[in-house]
N, C-alpha and C. Protein backbone atom coordinates (compact mmCIF):
# COMPACT_ATOMS: atom_id res chain seq x y z
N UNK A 1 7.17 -57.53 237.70
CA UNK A 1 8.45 -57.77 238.33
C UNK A 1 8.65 -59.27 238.48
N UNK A 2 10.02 -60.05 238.32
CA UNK A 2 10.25 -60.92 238.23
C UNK A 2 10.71 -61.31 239.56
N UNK A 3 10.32 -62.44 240.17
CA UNK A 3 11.03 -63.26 241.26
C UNK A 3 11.75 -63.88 241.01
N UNK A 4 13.26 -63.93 241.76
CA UNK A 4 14.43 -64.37 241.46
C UNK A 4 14.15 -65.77 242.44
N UNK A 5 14.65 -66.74 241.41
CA UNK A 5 14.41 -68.58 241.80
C UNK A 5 16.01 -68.65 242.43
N UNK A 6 16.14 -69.52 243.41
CA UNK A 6 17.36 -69.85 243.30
C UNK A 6 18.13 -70.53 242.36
N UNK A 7 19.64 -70.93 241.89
CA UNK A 7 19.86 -71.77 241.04
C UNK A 7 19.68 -73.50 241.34
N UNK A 8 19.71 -73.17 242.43
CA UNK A 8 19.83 -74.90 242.87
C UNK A 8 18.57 -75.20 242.03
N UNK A 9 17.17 -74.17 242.73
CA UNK A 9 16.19 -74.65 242.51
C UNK A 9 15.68 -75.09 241.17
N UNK A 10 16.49 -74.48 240.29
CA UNK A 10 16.50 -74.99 238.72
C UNK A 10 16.68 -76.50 238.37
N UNK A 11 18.23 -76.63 239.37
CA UNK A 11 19.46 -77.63 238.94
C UNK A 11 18.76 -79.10 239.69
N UNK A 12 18.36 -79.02 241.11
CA UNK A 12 17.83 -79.98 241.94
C UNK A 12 17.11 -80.90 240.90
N UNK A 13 15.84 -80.49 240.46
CA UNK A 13 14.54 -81.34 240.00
C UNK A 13 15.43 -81.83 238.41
N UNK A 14 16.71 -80.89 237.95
CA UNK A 14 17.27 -81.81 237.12
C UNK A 14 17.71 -83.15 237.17
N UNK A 15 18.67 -83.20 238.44
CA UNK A 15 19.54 -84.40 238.73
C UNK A 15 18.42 -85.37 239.73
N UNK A 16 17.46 -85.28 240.05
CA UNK A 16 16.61 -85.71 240.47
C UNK A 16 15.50 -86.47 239.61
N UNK A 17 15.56 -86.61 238.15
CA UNK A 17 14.41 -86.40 237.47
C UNK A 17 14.62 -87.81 236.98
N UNK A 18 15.80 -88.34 236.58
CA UNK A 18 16.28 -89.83 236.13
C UNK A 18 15.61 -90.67 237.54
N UNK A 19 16.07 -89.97 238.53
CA UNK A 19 15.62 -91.47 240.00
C UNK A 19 14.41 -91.59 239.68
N UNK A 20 13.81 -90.10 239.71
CA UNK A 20 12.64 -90.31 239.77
C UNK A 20 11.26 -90.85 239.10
N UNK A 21 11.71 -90.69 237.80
CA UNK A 21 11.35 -91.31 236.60
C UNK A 21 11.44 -92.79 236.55
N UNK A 22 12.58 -93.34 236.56
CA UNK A 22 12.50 -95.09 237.28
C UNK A 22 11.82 -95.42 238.23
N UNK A 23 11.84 -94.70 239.34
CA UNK A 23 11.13 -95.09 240.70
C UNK A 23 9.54 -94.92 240.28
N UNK A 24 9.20 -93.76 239.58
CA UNK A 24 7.97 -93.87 239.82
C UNK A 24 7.26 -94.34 238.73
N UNK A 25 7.77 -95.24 237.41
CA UNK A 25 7.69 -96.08 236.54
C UNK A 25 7.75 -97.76 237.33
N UNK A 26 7.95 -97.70 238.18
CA UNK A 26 8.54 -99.22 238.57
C UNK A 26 7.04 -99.08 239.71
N UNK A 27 6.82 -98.02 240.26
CA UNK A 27 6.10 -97.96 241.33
C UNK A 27 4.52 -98.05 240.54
N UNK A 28 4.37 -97.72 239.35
CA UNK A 28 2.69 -97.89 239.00
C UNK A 28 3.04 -99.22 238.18
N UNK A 29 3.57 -99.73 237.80
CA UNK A 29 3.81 -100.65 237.08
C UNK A 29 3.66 -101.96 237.54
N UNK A 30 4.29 -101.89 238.96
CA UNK A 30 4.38 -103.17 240.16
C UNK A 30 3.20 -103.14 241.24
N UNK A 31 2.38 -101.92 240.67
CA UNK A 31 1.18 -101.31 242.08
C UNK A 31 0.43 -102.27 241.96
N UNK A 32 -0.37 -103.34 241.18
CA UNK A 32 -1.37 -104.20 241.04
C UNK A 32 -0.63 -105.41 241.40
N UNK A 33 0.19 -106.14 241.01
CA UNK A 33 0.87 -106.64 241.82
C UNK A 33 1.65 -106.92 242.69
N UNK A 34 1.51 -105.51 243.62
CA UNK A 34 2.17 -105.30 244.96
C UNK A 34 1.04 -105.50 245.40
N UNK A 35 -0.13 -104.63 245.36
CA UNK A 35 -1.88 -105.29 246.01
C UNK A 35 -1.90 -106.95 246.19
N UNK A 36 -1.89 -107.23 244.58
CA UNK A 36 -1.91 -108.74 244.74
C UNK A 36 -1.40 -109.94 245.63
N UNK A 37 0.17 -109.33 245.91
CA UNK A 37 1.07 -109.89 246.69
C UNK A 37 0.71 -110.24 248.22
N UNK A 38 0.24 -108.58 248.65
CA UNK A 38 -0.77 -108.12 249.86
C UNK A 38 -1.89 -109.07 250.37
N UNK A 39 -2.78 -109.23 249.25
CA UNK A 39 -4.10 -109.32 249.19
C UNK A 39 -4.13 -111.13 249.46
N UNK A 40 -3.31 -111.63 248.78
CA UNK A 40 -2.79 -112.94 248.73
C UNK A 40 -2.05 -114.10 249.74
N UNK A 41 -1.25 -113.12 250.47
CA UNK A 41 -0.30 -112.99 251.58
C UNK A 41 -0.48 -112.42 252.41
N UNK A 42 -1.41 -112.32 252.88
CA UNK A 42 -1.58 -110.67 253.77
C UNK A 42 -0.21 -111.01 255.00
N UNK A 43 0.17 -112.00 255.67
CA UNK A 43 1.26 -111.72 256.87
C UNK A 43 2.19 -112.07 255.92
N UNK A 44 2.38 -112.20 254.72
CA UNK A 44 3.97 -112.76 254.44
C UNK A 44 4.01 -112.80 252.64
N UNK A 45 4.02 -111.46 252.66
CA UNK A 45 3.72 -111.16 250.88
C UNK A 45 4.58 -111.50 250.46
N UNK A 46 5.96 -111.78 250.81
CA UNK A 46 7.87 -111.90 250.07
C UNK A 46 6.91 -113.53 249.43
N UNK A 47 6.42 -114.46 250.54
CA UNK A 47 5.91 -115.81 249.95
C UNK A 47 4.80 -115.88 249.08
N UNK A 48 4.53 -114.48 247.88
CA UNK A 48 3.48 -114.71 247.20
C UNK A 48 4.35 -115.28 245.90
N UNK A 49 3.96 -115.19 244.25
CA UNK A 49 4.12 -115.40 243.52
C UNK A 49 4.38 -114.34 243.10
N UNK A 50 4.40 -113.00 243.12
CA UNK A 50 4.70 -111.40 242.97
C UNK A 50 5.31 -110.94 243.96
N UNK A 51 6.24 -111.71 244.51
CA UNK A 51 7.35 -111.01 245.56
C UNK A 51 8.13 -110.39 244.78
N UNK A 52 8.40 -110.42 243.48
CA UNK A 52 9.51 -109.56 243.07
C UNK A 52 8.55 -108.36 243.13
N UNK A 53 7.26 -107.72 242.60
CA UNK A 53 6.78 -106.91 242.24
C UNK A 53 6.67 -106.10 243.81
N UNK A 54 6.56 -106.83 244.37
CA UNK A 54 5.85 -106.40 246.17
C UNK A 54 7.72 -105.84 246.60
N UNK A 55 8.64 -106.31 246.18
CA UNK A 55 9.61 -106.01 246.30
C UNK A 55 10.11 -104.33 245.37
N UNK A 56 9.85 -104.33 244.79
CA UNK A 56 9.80 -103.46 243.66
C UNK A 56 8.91 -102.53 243.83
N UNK A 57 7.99 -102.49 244.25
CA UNK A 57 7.32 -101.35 244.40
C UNK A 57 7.67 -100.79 245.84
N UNK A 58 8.14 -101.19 246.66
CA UNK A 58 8.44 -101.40 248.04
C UNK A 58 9.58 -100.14 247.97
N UNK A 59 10.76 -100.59 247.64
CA UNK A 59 11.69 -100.05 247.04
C UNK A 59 11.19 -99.13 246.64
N UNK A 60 10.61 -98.90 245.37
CA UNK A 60 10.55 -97.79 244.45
C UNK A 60 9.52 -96.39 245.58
N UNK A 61 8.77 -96.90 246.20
CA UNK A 61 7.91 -96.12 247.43
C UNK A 61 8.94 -95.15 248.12
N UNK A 62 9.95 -96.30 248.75
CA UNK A 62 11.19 -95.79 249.83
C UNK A 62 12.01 -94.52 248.94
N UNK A 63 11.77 -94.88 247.92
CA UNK A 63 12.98 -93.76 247.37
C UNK A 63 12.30 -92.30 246.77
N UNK A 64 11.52 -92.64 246.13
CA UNK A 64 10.28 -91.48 246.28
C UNK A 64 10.01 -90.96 247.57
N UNK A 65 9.51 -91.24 248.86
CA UNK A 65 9.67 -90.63 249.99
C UNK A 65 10.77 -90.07 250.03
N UNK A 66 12.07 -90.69 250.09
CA UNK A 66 13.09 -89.92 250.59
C UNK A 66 13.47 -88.69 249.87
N UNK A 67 13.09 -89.21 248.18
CA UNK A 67 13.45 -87.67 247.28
C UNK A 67 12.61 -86.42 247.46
N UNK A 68 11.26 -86.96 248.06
CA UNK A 68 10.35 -85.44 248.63
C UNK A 68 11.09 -84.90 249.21
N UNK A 69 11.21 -86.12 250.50
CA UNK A 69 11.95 -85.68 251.98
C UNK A 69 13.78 -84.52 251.45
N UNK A 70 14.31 -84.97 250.83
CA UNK A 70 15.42 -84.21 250.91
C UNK A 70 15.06 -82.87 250.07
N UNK A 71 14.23 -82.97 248.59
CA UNK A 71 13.97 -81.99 248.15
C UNK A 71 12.91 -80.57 249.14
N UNK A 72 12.51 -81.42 250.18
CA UNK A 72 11.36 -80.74 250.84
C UNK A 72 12.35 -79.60 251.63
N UNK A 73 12.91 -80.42 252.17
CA UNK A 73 14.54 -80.06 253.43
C UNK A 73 15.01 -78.70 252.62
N UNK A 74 15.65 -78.90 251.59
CA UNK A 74 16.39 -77.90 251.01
C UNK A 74 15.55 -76.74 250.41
N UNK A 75 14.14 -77.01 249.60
CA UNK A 75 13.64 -75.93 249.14
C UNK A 75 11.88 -76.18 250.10
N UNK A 76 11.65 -75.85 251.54
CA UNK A 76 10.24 -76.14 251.57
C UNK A 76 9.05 -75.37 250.89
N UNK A 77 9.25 -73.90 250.74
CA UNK A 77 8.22 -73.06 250.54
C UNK A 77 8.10 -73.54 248.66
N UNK A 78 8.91 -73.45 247.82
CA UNK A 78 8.81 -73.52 246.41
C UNK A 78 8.36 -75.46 246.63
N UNK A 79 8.86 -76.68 246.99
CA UNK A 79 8.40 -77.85 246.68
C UNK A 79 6.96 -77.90 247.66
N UNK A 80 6.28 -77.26 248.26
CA UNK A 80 5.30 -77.41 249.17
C UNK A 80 4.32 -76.91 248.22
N UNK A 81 4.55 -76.42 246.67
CA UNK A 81 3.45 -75.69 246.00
C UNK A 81 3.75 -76.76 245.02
N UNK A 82 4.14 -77.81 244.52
CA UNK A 82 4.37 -79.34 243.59
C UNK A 82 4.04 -79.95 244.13
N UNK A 83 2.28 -79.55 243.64
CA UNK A 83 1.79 -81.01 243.53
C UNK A 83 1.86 -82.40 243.17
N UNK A 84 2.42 -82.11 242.13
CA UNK A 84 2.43 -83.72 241.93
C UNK A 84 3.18 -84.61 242.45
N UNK A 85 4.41 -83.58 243.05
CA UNK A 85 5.62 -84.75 244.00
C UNK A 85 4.72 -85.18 245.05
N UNK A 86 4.04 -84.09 245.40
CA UNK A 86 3.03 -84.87 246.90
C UNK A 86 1.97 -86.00 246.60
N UNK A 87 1.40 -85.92 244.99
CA UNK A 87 0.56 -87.04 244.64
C UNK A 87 1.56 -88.33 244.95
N UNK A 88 2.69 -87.93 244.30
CA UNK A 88 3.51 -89.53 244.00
C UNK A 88 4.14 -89.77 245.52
N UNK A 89 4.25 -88.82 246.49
CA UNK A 89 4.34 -88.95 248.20
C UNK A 89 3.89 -89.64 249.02
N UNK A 90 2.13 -89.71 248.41
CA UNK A 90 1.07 -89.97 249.35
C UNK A 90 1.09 -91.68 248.67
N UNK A 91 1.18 -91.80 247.41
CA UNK A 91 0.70 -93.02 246.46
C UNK A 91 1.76 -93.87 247.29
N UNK A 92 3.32 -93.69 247.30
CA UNK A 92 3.93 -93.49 248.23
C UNK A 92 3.92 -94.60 249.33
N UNK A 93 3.20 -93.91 250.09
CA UNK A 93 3.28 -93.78 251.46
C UNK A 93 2.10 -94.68 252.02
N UNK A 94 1.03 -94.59 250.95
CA UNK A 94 -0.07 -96.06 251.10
C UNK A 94 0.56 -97.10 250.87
N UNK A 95 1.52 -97.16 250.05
CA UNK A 95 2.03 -98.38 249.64
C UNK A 95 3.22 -99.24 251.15
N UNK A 96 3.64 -98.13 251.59
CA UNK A 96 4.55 -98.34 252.45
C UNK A 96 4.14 -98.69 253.52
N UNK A 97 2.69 -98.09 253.98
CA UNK A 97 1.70 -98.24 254.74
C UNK A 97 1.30 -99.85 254.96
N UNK A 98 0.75 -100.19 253.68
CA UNK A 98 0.30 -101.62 253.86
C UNK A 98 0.91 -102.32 254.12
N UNK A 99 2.56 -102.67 253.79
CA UNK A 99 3.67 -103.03 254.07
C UNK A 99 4.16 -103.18 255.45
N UNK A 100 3.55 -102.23 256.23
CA UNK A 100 3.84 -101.87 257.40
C UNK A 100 3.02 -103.06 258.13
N UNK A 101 1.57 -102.76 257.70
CA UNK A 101 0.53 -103.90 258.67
C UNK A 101 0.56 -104.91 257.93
N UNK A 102 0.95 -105.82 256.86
CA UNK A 102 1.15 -106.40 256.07
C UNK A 102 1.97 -107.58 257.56
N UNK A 103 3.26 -106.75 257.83
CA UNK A 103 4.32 -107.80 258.70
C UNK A 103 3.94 -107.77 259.83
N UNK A 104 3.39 -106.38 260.69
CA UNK A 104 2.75 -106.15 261.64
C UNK A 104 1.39 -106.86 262.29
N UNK A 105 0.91 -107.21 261.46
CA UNK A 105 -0.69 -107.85 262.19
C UNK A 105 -0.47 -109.17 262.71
C-alpha cells in the first residue's frame, strides 16, 4: 500500500533547491576561509584579509538555517527524516556559532 505525500511536499524542496544549492556552494567554498578570517581575527574577522569570505559564508549559514527552519514549520514529521538538510543545519550553525563568540568575547 502506498502512502499518499502531500503535493506541497513534492513542490517545496523544488523551489527551494536553486537557494539552496548557491547557499550551500558558497558555504563550503568560503568555510576555510571563514576559519581563516576567525582564526586570524578572532574579535574582529570583517578586519581580516577574507572578510569577503567570512562574509559569505556568514550569509550563506543564515539562509540555510532559515530554509530548514521554514521547511521544518510546514512539513516536520517528513523533513525531520532528511538527513542531509540537518547535516547542512548543523555545518550551519557551527559556523554561525563562531561568529557569535567571534564579536562576543
Amino acid at each position: 500500500m502506498l502512502i499518499p505525500i502531500p503535493i506541497l511536499l513534492l513542490v517545496l524542496p523544488q523551489t527551494d533547491d536553486c537557494l539552496n544549492a548557491n547557499n550551500l556552494a558558497l558555504l563550503y567554498i568560503h568555510r576555510c576561509f571563514f576559519a581563516h578570517a576567525i582564526s586570524s581575527h578572532p574579535l574582529d574577522p570583517i578586519k581580516s584579509q577574507y572578510a569577503p569570505s567570512f562574509l559569505a559564508g556568514y550569509r550563506s549559514a543564515c539562509t540555510i538555517i532559515e530554509s530548514v527552519k521554514q521547511q521544518f514549520s510546514l512539513f516536520p514529521a517528513q523533513i525531520a527524516r532528511f538527513w542531509v538538510l540537518w547535516t547542512h543545519a548543523f555545518s550551519s550553525a557551527v559556523g554561525v556559532t563562531f561568529t557569535f563568540f567571534a564579536f562576543h568575547v
